[in-house]
Protein backbone atom coordinates (compact mmCIF):
# COMPACT_ATOMS: atom_id res chain seq x y z
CA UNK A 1 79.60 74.31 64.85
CA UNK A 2 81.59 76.63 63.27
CA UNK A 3 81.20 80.50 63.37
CA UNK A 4 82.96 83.76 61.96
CA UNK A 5 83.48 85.31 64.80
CA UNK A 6 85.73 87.88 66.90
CA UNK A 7 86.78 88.83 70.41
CA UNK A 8 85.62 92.30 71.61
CA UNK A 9 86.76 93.36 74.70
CA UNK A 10 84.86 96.02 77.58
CA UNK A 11 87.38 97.38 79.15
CA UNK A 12 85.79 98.56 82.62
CA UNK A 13 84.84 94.95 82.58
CA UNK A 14 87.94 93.66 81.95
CA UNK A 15 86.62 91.03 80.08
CA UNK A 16 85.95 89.68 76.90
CA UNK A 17 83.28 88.27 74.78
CA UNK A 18 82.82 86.67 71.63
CA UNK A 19 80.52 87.77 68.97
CA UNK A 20 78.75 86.91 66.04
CA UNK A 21 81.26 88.81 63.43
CA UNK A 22 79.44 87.33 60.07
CA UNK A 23 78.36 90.27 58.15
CA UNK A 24 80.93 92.51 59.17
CA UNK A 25 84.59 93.21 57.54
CA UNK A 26 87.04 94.63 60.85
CA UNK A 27 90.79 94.27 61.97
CA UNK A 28 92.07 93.93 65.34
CA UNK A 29 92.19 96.94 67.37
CA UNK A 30 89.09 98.29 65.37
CA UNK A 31 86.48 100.40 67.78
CA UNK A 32 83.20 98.13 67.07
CA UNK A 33 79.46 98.67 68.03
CA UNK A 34 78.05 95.38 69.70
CA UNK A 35 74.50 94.45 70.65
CA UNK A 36 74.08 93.28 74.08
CA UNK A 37 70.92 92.36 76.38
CA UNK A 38 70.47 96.44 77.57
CA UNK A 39 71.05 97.59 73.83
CA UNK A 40 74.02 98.80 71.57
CA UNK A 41 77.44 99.26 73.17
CA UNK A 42 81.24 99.50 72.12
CA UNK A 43 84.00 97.82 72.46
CA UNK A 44 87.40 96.84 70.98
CA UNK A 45 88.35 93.89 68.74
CA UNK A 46 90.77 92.07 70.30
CA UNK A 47 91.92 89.93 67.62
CA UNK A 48 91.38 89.18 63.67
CA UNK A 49 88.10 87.97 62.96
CA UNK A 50 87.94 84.56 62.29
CA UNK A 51 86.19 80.87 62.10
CA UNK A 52 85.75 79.56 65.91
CA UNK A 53 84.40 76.50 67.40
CA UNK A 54 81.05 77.55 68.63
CA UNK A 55 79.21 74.70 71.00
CA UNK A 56 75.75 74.70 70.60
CA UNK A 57 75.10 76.00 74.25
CA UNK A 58 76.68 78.87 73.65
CA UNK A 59 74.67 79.74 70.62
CA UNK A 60 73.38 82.11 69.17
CA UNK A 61 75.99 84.69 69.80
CA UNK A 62 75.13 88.58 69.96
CA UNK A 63 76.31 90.52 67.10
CA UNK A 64 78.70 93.13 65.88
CA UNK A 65 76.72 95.46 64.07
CA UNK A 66 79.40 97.54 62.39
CA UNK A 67 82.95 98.98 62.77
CA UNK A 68 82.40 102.29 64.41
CA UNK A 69 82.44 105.01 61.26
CA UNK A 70 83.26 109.01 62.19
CA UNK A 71 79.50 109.59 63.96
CA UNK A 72 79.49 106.30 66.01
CA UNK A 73 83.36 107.90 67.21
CA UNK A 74 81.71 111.39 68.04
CA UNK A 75 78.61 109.97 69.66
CA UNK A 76 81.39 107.70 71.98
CA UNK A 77 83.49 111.26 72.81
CA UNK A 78 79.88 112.87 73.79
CA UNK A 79 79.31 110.44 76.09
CA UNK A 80 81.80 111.87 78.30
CA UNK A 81 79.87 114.99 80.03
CA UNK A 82 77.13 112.82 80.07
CA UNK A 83 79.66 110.36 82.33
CA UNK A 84 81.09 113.22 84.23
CA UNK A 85 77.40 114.80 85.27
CA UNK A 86 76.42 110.31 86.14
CA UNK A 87 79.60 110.44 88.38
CA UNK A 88 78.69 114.23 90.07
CA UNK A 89 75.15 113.07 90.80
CA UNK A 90 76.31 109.53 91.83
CA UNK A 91 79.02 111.01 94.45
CA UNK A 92 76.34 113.46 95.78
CA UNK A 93 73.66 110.36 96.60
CA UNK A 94 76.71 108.39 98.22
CA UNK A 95 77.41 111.33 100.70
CA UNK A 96 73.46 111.93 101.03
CA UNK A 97 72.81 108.52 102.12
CA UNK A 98 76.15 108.07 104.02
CA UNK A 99 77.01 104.96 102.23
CA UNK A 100 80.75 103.82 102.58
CA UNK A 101 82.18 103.07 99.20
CA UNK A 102 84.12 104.71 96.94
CA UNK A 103 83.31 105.87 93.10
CA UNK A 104 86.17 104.28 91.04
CA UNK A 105 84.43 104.94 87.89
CA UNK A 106 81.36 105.69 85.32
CA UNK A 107 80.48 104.26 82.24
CA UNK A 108 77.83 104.92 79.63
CA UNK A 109 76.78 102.49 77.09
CA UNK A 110 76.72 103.72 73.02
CA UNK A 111 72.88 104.24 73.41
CA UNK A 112 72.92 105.55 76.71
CA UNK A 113 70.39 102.75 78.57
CA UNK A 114 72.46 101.48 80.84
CA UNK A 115 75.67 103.73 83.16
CA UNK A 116 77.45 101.34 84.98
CA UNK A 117 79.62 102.49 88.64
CA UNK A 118 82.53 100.45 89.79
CA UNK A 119 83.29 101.27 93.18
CA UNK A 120 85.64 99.97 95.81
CA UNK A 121 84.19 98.88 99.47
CA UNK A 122 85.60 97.20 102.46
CA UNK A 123 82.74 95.98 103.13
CA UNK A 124 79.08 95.04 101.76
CA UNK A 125 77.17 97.90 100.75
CA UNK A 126 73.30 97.94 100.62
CA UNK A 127 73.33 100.07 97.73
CA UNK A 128 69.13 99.35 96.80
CA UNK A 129 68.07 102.90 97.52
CA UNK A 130 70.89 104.24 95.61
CA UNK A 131 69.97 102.63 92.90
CA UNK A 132 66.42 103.50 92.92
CA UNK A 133 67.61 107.05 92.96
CA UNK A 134 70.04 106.98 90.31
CA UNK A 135 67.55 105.55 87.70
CA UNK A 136 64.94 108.23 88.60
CA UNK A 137 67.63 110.92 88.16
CA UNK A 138 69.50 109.54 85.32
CA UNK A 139 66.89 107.98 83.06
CA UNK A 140 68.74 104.88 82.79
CA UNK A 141 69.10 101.04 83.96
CA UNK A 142 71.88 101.08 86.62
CA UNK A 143 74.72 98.96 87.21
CA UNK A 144 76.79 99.38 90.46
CA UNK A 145 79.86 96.95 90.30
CA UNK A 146 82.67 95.91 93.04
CA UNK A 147 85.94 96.25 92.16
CA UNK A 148 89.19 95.48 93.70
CA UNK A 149 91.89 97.71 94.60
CA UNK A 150 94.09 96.53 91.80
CA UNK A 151 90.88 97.12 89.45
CA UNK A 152 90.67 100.44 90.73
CA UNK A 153 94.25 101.17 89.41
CA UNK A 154 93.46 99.86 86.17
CA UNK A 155 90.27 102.05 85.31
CA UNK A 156 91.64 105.30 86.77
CA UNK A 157 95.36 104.81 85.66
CA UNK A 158 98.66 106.39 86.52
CA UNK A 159 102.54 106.03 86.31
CA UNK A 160 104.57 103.12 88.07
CA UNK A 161 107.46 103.51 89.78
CA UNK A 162 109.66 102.88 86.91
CA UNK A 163 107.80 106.49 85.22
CA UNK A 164 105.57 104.27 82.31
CA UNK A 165 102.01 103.86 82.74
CA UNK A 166 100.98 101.28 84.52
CA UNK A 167 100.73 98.00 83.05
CA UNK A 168 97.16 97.01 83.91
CA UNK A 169 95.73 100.32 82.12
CA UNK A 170 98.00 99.22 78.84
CA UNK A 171 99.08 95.86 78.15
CA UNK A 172 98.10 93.37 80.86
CA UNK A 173 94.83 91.76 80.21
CA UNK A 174 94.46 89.89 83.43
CA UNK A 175 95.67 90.12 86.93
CA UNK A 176 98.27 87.04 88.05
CA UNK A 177 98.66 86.13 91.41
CA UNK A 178 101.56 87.51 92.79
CA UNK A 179 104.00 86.77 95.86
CA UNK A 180 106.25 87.96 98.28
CA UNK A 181 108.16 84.79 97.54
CA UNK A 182 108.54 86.01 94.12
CA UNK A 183 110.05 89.05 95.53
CA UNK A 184 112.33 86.92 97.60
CA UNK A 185 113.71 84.72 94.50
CA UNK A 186 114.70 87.95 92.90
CA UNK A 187 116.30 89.18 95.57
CA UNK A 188 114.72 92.20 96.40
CA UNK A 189 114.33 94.16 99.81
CA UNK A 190 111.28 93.03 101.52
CA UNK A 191 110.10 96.86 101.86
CA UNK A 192 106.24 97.04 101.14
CA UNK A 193 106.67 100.82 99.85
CA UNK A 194 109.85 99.34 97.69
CA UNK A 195 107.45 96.47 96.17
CA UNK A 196 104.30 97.86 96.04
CA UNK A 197 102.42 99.24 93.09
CA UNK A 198 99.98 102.72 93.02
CA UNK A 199 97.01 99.85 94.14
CA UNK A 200 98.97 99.19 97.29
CA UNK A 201 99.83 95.39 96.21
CA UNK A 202 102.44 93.66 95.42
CA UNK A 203 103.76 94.79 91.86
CA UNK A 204 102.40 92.75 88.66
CA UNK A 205 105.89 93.14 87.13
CA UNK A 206 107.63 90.48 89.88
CA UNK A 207 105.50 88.05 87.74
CA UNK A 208 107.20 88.44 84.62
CA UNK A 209 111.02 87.32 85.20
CA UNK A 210 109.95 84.96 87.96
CA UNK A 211 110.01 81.93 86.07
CA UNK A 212 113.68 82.89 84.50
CA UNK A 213 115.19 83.52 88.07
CA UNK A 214 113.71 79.68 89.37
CA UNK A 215 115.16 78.57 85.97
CA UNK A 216 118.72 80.43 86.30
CA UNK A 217 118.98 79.86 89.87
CA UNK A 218 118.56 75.85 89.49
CA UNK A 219 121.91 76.12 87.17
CA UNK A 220 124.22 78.41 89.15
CA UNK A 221 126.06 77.57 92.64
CA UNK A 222 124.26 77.99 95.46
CA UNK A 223 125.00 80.36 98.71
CA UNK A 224 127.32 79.19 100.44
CA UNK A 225 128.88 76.68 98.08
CA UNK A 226 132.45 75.90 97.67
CA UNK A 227 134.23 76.26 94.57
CA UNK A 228 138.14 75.75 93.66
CA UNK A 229 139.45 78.99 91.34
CA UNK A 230 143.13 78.98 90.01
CA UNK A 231 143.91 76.38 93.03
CA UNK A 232 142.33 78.18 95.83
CA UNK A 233 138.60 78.19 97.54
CA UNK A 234 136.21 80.20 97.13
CA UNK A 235 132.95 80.15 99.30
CA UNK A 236 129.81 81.64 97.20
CA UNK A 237 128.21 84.77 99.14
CA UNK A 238 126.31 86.46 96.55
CA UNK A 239 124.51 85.46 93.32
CA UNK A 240 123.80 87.77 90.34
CA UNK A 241 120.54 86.06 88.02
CA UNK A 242 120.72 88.76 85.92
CA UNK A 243 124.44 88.98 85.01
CA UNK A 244 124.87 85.21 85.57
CA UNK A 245 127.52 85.64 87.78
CA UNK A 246 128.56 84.90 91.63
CA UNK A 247 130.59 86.69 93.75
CA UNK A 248 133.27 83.88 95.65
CA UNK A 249 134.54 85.20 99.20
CA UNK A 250 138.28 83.99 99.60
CA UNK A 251 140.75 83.97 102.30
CA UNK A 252 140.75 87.28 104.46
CA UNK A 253 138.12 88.63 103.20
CA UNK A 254 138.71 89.48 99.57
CA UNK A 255 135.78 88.53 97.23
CA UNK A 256 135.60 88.26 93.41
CA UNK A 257 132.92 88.28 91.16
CA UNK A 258 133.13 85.76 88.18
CA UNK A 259 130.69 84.80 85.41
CA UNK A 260 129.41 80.87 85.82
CA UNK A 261 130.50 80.14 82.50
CA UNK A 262 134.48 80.64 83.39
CA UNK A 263 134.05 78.29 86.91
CA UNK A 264 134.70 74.64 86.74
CA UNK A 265 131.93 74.00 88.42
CA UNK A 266 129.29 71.04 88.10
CA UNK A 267 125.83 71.53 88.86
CA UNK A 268 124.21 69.90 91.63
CA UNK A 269 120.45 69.80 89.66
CA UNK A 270 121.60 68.84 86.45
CA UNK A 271 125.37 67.29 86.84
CA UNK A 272 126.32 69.17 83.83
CA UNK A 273 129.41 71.53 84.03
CA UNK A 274 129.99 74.90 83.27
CA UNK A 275 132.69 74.35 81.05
């Protein structure tokens, strides 16, 4: 069946979940108060509301009560000390009852019934008696969540390498597998501290212009190639994705860089020619 319904997205979650957005008028990027099984929380609307394919099993959905108006926005910024004092009293039980795991974050929902921890671990962590204690002292269902190290980046944030904030507290919605063979295709040195993001992995970013190098590479000479220029030889040594270009190594040592598209040369993938 059929629903008019929107994407609202929890971002210490990072997930999202669609709701019941009938009897409510909101745009994309709109701050929206949500029911959920623990009471009212917030969220953001992903996208524009609209009709969805709903299967039966998945129905009924949970609704959006309302776009957040000037006192739902207020009651969200007060929740802040309130998070702050959760994460003091949290950090305090952790060292009390010597458990090894790390606060990553605190989150209160709208109503305040429910603060939720993410924390990172290297292990399993009986965490039982912390929760008992953190109900008794906060008044409030507890949720203690394992996160990853890459999650951890996300939800406390910071700057990359290249001096913009990093791309999992911003843009990217998901984590892609990444891998040092990416790293490899682009030709970059194999340095861990080089390739490695704030989270200690491998950097999201190799992801996005991985599928352009494979594609470039498969139409450009290969290392170690042989091509004729102006009546001489030329051995590739060096290819440039980015600039479309090779560098040819000649006779005593003298190299040239030229762009592909001015080398008679005929692919080996494709048997089309450069010119």
């Amino acid at each position: 069946m059929k629903v008019r319904a929107g994407t609202v997205r929890f971002e210490y979650l990072n997930k999202s979940f669609i709701y019941d957005a009938s009897d409510i008028e909101a745009k994309s990027g709109d701050t929206v108060i949500v029911d959920t099984d623990y009471g009212l929380d917030h969220g953001i609307l992903e996208d524009e509301i609209s009709e969805l394919e709903i299967y039966e099993t998945e129905a009924p959905l949970q609704k959006i009560q309302r776009v957040a108006a000037e006192e739902d926005l207020e009651q969200i910024r007060n929740l802040q000390p309130k998070e702050e004092k959760a994460r003091q009293i949290c950090e305090e039980e952790i060292s009390r009852l010597g458990l090894k795991m790390k606060l990553a974050s605190v989150r209160s929902s709208y109503d305040g019934s429910k603060v939720s921890f993410c924390y990172t671990s290297d292990g399993r962590v009986d965490f039982r008696e912390l929760v008992r204690v953190l109900a008794s002292r906060l008044k409030a269902r507890i949720e203690l969540r394992q996160v990853g190290v890459r999650d951890e980046a996300r939800l406390i944030g910071g700057l990359g390498i290249c001096g913009r904030a990093l791309c999992c507290t911003t843009f990217l919605k998901e984590f892609q597998s990444v891998s040092i063979k990416m790293a490899k295709e682009q030709g970059l040195q194999l340095n861990p501290t080089k390739i490695s993001g704030v989270c200690g992995r491998l950097f999201c970013c190799l992801k996005y212009e991985y599928d352009h190098y494979c594609e470039m590479r498969e139409k450009m000479p290969q290392i170690g190639e042989t091509i004729a220029v102006n009546d001489d030889q030329g051995r590739v040594t060096a290819v440039n994705v980015p600039k479309e270009s090779v560098i040819l190594e000649f006779g005593e040592g003298v190299r040239k860089e030229f762009p592909v598209r001015d080398l008679d040369w005929k692919c080996g993938n494709c048997g089309k020619k450069s010119r």
